[in-house]
PDB file of N, CA and C in Angstrom:
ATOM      1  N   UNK A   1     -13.419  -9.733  12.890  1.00  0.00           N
ATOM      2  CA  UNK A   1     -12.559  -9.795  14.032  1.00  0.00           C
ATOM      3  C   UNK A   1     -13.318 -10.366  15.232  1.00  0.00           C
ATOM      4  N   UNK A   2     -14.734  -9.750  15.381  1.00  0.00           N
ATOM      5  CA  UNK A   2     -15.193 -10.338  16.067  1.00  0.00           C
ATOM      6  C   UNK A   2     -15.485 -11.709  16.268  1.00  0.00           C
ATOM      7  N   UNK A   3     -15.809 -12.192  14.626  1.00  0.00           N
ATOM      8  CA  UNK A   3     -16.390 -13.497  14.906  1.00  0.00           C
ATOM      9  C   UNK A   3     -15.071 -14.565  15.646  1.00  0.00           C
ATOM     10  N   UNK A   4     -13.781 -14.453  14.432  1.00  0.00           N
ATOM     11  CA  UNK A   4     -12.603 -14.623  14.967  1.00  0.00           C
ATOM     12  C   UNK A   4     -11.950 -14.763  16.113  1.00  0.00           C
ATOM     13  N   UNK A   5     -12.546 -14.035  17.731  1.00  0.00           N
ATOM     14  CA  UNK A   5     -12.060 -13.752  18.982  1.00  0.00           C
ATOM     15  C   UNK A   5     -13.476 -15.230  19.379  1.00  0.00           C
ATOM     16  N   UNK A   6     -14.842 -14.733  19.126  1.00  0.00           N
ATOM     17  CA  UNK A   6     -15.723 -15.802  19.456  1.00  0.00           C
ATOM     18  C   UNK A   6     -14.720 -16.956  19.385  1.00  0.00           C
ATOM     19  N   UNK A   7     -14.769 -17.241  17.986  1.00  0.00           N
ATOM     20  CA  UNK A   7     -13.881 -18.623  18.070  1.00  0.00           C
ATOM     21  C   UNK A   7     -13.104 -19.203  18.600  1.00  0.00           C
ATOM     22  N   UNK A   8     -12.263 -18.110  18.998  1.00  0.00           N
ATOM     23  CA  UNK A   8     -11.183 -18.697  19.552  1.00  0.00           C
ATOM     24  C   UNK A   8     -11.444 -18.523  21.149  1.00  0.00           C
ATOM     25  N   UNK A   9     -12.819 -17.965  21.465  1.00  0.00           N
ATOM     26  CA  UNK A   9     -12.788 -18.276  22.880  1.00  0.00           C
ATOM     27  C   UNK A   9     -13.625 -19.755  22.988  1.00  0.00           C
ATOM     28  N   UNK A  10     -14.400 -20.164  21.944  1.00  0.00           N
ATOM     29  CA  UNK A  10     -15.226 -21.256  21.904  1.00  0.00           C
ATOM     30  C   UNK A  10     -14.179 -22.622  22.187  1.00  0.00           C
ATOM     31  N   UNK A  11     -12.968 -22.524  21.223  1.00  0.00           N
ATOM     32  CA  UNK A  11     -11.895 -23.428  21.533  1.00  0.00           C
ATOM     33  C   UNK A  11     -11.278 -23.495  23.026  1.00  0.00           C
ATOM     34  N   UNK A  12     -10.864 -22.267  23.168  1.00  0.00           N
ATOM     35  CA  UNK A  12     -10.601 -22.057  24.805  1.00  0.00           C
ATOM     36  C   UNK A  12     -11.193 -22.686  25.503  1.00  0.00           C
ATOM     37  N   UNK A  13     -12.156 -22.667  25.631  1.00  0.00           N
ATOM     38  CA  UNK A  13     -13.483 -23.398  26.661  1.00  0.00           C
ATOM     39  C   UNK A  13     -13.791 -24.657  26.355  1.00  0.00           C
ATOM     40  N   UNK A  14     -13.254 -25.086  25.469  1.00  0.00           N
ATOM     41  CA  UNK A  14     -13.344 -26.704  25.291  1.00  0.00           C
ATOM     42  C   UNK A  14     -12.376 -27.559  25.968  1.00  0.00           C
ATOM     43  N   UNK A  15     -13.077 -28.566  25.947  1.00  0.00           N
ATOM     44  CA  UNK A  15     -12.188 -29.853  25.974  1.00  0.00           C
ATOM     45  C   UNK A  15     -10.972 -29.881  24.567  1.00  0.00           C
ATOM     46  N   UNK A  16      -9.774 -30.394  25.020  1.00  0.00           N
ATOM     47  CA  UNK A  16      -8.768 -30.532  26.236  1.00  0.00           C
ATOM     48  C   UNK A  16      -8.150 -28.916  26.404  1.00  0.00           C
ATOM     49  N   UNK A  17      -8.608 -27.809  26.097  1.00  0.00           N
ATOM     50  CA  UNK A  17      -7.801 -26.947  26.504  1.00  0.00           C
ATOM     51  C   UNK A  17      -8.328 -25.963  27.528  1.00  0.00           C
ATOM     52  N   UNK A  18      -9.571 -26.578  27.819  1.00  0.00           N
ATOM     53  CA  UNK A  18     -10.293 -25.737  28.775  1.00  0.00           C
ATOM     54  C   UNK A  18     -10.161 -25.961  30.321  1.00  0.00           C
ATOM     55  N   UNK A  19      -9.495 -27.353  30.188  1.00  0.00           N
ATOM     56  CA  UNK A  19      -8.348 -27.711  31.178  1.00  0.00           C
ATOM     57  C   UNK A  19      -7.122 -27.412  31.185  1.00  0.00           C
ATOM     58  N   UNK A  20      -6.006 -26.685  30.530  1.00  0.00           N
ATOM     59  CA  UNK A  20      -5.371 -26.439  30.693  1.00  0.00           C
ATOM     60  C   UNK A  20      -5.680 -24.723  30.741  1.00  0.00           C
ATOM     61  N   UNK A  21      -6.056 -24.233  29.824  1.00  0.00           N
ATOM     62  CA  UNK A  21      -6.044 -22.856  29.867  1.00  0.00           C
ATOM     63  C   UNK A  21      -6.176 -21.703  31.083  1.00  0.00           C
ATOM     64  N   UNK A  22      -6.927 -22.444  31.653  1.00  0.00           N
ATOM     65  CA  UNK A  22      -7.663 -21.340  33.290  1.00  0.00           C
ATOM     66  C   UNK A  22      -8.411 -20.691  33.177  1.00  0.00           C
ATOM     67  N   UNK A  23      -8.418 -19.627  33.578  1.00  0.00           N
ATOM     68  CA  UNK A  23      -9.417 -18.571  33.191  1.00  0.00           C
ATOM     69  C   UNK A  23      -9.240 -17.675  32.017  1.00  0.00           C
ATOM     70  N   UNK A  24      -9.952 -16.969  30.897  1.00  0.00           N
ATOM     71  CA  UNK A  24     -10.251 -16.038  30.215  1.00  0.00           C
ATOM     72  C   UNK A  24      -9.220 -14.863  30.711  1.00  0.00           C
ATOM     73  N   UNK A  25      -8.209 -14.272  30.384  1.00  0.00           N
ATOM     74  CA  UNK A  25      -7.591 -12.979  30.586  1.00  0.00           C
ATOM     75  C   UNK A  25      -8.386 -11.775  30.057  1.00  0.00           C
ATOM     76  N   UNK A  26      -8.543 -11.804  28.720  1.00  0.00           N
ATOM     77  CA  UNK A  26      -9.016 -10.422  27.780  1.00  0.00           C
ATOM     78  C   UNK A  26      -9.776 -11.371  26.744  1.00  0.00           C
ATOM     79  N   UNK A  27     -11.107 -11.096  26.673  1.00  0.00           N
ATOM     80  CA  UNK A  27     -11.711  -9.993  27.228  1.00  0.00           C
ATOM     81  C   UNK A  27     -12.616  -9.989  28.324  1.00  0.00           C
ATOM     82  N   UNK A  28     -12.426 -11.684  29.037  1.00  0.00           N
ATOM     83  CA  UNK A  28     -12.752 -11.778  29.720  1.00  0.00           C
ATOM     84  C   UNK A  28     -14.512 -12.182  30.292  1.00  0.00           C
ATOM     85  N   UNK A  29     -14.561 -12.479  31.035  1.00  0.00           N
ATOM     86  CA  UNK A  29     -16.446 -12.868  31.064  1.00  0.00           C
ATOM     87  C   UNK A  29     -17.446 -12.154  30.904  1.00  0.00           C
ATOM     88  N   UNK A  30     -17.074 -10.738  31.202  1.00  0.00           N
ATOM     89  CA  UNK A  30     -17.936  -9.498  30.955  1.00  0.00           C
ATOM     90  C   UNK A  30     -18.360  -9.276  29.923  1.00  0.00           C
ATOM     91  N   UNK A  31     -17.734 -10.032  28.891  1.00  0.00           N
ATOM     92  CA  UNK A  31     -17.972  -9.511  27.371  1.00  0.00           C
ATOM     93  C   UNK A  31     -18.981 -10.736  27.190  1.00  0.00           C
ATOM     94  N   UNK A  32     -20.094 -10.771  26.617  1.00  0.00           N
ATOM     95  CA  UNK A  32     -21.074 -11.757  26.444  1.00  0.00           C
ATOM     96  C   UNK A  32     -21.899 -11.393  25.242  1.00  0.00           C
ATOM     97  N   UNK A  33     -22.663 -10.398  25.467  1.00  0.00           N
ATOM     98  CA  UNK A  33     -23.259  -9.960  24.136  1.00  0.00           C
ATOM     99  C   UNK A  33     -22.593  -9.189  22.933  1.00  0.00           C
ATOM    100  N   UNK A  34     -23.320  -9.222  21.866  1.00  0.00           N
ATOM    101  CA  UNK A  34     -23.051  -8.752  20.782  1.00  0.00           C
ATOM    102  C   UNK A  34     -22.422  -7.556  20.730  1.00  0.00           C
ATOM    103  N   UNK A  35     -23.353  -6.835  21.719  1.00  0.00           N
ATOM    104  CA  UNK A  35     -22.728  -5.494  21.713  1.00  0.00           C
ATOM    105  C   UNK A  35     -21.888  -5.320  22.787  1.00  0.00           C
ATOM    106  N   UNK A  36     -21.368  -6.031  23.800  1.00  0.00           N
ATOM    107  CA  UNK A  36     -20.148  -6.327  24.725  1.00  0.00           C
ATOM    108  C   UNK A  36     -18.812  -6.228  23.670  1.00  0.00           C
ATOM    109  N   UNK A  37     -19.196  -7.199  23.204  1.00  0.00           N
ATOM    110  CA  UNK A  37     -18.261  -7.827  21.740  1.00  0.00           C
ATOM    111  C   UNK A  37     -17.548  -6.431  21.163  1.00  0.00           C
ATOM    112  N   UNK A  38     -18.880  -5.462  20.711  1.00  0.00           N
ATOM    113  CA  UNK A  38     -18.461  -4.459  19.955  1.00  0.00           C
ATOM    114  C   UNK A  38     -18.206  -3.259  20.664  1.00  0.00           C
ATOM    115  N   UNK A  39     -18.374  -2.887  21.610  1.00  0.00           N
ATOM    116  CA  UNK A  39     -17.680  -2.302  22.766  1.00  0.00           C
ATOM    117  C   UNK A  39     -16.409  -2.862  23.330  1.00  0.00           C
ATOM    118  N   UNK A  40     -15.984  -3.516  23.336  1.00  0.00           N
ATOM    119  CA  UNK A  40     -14.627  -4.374  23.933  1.00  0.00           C
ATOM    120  C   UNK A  40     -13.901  -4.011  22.454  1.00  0.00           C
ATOM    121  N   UNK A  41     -14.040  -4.486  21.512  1.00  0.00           N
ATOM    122  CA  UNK A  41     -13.352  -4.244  20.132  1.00  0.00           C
ATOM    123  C   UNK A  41     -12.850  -2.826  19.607  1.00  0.00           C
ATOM    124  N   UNK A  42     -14.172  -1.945  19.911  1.00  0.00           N
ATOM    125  CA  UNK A  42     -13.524  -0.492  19.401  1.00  0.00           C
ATOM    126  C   UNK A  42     -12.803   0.215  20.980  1.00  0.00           C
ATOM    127  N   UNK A  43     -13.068  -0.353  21.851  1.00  0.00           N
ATOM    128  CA  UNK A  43     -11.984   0.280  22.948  1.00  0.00           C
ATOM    129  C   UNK A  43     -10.479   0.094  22.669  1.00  0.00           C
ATOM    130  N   UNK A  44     -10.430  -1.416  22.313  1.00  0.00           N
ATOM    131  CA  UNK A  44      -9.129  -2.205  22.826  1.00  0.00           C
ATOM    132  C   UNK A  44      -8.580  -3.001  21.226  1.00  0.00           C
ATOM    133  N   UNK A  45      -9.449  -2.303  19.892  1.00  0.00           N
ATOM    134  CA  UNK A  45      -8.178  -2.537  18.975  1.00  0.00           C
ATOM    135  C   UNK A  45      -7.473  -1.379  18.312  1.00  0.00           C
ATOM    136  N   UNK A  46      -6.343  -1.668  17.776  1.00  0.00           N
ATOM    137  CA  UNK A  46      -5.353  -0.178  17.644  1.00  0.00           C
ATOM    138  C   UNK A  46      -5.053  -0.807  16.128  1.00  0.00           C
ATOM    139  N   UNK A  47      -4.547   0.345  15.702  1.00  0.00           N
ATOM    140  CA  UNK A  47      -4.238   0.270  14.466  1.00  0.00           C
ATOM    141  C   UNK A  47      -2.653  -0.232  13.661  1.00  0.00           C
ATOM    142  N   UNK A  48      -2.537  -1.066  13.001  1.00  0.00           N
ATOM    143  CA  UNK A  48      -1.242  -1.454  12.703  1.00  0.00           C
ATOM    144  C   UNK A  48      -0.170  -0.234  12.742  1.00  0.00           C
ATOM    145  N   UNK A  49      -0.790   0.494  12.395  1.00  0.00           N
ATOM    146  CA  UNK A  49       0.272   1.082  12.082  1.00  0.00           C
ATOM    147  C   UNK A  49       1.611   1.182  11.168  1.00  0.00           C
ATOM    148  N   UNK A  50       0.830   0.607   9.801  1.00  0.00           N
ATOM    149  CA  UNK A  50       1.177   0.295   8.318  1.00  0.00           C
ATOM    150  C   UNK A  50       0.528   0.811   7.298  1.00  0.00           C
ATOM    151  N   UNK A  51       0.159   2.367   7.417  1.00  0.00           N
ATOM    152  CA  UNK A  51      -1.292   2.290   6.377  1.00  0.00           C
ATOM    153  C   UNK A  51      -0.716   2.359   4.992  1.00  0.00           C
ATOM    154  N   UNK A  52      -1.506   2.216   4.462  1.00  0.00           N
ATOM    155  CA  UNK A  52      -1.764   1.551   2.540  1.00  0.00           C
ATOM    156  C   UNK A  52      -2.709   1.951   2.253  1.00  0.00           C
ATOM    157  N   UNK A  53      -2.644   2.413   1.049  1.00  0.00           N
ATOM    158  CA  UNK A  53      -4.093   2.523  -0.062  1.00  0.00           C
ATOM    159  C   UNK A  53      -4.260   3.583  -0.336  1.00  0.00           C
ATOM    160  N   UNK A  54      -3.641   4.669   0.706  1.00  0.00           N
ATOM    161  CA  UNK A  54      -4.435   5.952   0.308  1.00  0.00           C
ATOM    162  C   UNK A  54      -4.156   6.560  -0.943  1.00  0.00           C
ATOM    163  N   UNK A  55      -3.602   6.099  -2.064  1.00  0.00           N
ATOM    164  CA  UNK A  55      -3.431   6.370  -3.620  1.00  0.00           C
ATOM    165  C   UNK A  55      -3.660   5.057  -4.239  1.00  0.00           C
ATOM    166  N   UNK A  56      -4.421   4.490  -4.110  1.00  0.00           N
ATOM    167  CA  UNK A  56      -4.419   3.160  -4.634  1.00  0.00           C
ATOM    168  C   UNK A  56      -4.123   2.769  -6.078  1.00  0.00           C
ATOM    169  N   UNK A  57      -3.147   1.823  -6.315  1.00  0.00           N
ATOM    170  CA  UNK A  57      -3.226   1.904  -7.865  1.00  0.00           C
ATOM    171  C   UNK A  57      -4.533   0.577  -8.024  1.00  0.00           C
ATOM    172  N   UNK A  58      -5.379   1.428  -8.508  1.00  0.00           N
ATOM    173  CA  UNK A  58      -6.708   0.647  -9.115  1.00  0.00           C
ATOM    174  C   UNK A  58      -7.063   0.958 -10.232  1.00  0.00           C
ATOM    175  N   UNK A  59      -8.255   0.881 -10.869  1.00  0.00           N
ATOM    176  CA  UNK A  59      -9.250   1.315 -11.948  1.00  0.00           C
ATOM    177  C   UNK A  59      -9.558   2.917 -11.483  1.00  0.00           C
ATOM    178  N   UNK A  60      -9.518   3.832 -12.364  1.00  0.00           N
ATOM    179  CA  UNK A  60      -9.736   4.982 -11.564  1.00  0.00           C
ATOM    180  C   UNK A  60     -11.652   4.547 -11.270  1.00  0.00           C
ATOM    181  N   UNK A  61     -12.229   3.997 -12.201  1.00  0.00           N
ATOM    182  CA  UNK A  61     -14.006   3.723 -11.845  1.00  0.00           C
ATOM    183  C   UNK A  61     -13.813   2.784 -10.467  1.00  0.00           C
ATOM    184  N   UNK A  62     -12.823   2.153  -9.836  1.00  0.00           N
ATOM    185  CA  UNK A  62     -12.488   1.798  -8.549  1.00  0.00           C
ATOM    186  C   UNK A  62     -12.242   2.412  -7.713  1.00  0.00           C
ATOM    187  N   UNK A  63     -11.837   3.824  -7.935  1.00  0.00           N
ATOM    188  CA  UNK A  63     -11.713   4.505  -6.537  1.00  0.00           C
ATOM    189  C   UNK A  63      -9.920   4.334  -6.313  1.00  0.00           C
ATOM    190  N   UNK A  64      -9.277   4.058  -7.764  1.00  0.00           N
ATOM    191  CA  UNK A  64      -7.950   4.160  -7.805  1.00  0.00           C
ATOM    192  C   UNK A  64      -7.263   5.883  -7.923  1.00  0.00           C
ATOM    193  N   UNK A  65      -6.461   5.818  -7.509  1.00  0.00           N
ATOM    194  CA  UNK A  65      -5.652   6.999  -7.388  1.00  0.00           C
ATOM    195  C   UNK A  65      -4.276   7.085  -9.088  1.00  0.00           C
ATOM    196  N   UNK A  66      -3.642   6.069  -9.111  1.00  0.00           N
ATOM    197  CA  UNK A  66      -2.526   5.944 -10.134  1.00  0.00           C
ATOM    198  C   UNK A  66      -3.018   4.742 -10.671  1.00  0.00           C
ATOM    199  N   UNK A  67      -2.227   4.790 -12.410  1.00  0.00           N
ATOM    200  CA  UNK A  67      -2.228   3.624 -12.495  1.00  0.00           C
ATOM    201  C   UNK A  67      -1.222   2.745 -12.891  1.00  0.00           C
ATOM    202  N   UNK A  68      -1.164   1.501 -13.074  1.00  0.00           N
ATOM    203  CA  UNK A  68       0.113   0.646 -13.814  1.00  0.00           C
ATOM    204  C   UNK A  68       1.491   1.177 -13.927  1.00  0.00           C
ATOM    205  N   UNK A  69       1.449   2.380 -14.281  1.00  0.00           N
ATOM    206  CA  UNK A  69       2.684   2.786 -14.685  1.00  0.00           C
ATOM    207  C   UNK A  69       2.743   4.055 -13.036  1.00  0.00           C
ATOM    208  N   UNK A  70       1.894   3.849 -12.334  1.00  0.00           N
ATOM    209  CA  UNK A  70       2.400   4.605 -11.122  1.00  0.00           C
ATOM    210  C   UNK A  70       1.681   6.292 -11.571  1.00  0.00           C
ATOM    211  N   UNK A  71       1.629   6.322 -12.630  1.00  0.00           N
ATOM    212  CA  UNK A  71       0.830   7.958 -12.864  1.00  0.00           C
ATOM    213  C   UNK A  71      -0.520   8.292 -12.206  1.00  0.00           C
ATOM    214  N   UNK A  72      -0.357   9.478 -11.747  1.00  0.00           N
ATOM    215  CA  UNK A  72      -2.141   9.996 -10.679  1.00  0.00           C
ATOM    216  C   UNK A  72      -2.733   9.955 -12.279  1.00  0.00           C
ATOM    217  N   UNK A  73      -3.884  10.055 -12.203  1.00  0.00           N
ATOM    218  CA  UNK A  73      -4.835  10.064 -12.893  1.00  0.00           C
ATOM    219  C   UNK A  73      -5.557  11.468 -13.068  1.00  0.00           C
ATOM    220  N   UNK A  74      -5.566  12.035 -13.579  1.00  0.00           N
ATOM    221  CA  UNK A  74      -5.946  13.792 -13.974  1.00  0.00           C
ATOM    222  C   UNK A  74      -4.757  14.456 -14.031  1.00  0.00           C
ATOM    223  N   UNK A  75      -3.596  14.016 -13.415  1.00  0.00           N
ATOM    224  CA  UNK A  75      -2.295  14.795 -13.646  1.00  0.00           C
ATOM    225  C   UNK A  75      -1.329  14.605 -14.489  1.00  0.00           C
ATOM    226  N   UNK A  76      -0.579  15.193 -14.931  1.00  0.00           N
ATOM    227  CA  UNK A  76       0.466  14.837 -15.970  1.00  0.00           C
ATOM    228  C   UNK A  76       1.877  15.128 -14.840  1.00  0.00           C
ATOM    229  N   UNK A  77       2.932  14.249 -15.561  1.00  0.00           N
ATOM    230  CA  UNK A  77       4.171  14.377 -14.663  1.00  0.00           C
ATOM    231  C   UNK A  77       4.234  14.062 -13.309  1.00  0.00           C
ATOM    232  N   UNK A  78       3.495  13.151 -13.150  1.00  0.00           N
ATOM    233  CA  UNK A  78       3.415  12.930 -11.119  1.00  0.00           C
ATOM    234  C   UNK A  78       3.121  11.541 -11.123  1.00  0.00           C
ATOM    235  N   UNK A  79       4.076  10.906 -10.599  1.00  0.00           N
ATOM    236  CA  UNK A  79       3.949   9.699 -10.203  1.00  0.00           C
ATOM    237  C   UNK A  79       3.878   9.619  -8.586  1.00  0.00           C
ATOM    238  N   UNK A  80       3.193   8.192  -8.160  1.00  0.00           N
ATOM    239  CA  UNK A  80       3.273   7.920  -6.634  1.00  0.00           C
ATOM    240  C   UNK A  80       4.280   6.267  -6.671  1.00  0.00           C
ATOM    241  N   UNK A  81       5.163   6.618  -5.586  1.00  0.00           N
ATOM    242  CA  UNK A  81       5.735   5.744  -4.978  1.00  0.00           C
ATOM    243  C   UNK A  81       6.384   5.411  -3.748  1.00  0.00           C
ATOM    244  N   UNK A  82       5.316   4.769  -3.259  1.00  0.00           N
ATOM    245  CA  UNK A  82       5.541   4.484  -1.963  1.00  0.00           C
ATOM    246  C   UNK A  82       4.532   3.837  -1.138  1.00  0.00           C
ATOM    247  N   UNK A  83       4.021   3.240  -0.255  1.00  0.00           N
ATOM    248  CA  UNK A  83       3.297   2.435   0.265  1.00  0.00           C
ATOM    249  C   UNK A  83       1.797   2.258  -0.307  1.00  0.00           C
ATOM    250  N   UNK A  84       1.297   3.821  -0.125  1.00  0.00           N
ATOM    251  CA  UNK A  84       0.160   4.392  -0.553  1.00  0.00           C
ATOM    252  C   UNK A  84      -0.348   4.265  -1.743  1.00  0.00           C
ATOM    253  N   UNK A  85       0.456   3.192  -2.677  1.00  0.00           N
ATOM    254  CA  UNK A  85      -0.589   2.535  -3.906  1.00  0.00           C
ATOM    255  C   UNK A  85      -0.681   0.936  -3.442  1.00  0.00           C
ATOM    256  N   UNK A  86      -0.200   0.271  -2.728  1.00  0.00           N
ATOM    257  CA  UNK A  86      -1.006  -1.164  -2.327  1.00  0.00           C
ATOM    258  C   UNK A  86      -2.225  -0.763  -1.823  1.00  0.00           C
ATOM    259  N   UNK A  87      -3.129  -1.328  -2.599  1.00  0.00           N
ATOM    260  CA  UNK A  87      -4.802  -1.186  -2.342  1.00  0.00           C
ATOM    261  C   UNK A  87      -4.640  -1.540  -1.041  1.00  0.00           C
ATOM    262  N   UNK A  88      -4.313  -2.807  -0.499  1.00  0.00           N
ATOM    263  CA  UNK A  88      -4.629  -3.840   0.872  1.00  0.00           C
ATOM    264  C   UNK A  88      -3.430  -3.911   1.299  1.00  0.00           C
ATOM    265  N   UNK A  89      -3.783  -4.359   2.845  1.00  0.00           N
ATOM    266  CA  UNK A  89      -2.397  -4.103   3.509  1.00  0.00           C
ATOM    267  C   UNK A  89      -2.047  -5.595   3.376  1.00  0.00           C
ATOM    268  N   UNK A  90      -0.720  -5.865   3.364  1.00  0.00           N
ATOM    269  CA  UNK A  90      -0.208  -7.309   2.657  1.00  0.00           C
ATOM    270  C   UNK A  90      -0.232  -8.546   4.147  1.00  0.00           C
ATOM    271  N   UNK A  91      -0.300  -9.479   4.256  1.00  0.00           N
ATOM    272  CA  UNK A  91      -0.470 -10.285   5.414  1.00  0.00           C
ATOM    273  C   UNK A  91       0.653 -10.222   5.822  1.00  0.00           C
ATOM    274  N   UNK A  92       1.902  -9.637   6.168  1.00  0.00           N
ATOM    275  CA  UNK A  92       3.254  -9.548   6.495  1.00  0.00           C
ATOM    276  C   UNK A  92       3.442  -8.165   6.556  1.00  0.00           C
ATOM    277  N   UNK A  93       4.519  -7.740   7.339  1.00  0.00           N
ATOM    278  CA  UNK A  93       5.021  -6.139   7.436  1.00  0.00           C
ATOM    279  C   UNK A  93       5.317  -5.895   6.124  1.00  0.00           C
ATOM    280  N   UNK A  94       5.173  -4.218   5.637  1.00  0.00           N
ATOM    281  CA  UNK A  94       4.917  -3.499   4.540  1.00  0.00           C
ATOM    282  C   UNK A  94       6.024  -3.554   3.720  1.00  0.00           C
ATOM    283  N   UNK A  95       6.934  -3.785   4.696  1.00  0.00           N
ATOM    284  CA  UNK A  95       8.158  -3.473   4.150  1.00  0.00           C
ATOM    285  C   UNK A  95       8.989  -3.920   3.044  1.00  0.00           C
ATOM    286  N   UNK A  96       8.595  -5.593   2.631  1.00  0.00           N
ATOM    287  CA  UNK A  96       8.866  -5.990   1.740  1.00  0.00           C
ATOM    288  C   UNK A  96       8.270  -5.576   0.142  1.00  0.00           C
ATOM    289  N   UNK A  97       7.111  -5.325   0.244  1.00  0.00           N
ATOM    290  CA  UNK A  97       6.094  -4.868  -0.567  1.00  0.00           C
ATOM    291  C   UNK A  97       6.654  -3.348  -0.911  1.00  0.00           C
ATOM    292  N   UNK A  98       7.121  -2.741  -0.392  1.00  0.00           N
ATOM    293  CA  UNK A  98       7.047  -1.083  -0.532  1.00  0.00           C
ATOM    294  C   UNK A  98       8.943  -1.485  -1.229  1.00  0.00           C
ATOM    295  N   UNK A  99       9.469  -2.782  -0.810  1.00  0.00           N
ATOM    296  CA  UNK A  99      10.764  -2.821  -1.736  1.00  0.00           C
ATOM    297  C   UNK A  99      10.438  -2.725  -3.048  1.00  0.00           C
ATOM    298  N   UNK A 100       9.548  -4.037  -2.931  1.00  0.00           N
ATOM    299  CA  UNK A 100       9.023  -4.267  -4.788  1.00  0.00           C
ATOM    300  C   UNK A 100       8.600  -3.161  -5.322  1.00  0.00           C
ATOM    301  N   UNK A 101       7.709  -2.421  -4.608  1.00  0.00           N
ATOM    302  CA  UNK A 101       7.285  -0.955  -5.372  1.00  0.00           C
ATOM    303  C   UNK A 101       8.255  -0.417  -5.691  1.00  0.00           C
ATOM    304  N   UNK A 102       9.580   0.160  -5.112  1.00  0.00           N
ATOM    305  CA  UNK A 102      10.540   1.084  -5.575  1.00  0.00           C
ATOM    306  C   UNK A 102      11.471   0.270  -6.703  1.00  0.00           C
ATOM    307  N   UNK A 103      11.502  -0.763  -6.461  1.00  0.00           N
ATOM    308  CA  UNK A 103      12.176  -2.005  -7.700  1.00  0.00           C
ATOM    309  C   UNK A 103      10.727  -1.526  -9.040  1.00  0.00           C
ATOM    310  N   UNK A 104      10.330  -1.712  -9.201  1.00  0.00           N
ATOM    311  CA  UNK A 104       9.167  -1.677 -10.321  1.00  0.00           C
ATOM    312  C   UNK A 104       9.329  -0.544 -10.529  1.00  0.00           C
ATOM    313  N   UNK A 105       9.003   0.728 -10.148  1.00  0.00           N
ATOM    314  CA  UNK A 105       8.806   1.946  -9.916  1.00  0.00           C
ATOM    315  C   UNK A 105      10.086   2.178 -10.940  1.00  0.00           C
ATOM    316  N   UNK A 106      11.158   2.027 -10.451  1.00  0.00           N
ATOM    317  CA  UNK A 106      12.596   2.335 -10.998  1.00  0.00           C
ATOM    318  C   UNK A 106      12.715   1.887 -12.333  1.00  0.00           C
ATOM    319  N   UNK A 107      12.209   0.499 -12.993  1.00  0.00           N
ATOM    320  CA  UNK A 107      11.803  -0.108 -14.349  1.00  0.00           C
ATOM    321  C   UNK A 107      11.076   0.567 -14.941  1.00  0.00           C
ATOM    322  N   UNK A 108       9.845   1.239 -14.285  1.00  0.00           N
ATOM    323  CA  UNK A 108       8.974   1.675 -15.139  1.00  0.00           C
ATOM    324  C   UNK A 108       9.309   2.620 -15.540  1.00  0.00           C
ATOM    325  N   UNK A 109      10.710   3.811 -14.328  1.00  0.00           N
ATOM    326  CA  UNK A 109      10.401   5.596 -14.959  1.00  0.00           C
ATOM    327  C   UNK A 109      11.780   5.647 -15.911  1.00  0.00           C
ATOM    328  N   UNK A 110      12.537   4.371 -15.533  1.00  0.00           N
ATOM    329  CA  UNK A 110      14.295   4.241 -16.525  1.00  0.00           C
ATOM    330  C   UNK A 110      13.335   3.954 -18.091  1.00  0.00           C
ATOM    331  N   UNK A 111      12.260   3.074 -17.814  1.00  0.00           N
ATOM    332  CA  UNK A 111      12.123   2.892 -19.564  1.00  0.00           C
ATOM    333  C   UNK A 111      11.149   3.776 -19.958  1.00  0.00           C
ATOM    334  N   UNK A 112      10.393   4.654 -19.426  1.00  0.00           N
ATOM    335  CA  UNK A 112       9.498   5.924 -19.751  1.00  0.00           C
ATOM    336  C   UNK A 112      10.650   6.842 -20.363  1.00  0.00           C
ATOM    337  N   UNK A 113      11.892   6.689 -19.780  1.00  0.00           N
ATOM    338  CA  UNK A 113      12.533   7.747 -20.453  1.00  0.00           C
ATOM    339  C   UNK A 113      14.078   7.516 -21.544  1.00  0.00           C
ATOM    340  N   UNK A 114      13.437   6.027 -21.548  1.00  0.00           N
ATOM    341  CA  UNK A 114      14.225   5.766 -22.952  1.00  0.00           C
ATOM    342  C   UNK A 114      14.074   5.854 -24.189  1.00  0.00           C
TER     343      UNK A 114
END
């Protein structure tokens, strides 16, 4: 993230937009060093507010929670469905993703019990 904000202040400050742009808003000139950088960052970033993963369907030797078929792993009869098996949060709001889960989810427990 950090390097990411560098960059895009490096562009800022260039030619041709360093003429149009003006001055720096956030984070502004104060921020210079490394550790400016990382002080400015954990003040002033917040959290999506989408979380994911915390049951991850992985490898359980991954640090997965369920697997394939949505089952926890040490338990019998317990499936997870719902945000909290996308390992990573998806580059778009959750929301589409947590459809597909309950679409899949619904395939997998109609033919478990056919």
């Amino acid at each position: 993230m950090i390097v990411a904000a560098k960059y895009m202040r490096s562009i800022a400050s260039a030619e041709p937009m360093s003429s149009v742009w003006g001055t720096e808003y956030e984070p502004g000139n104060a921020v210079v060093t490394d550790e400016d950088w990382e002080a400015y960052t954990r003040a002033n970033t917040l959290s999506i507010y989408h979380p994911v993963g915390t049951c991850a369907m992985l490898p359980r030797k991954d640090g997965g929670v369920v697997d394939p078929k949505l089952r926890v792993y040490g338990v019998s009869r317990l499936r997870v469905v719902d945000a909290s098996i996308i390992p990573i949060i998806p580059g778009a709001h959750i929301q589409t993703a947590v459809y597909g889960v309950a679409e899949m989810a619904a395939d997998i427990i109609v033919a478990a019990w056919k």
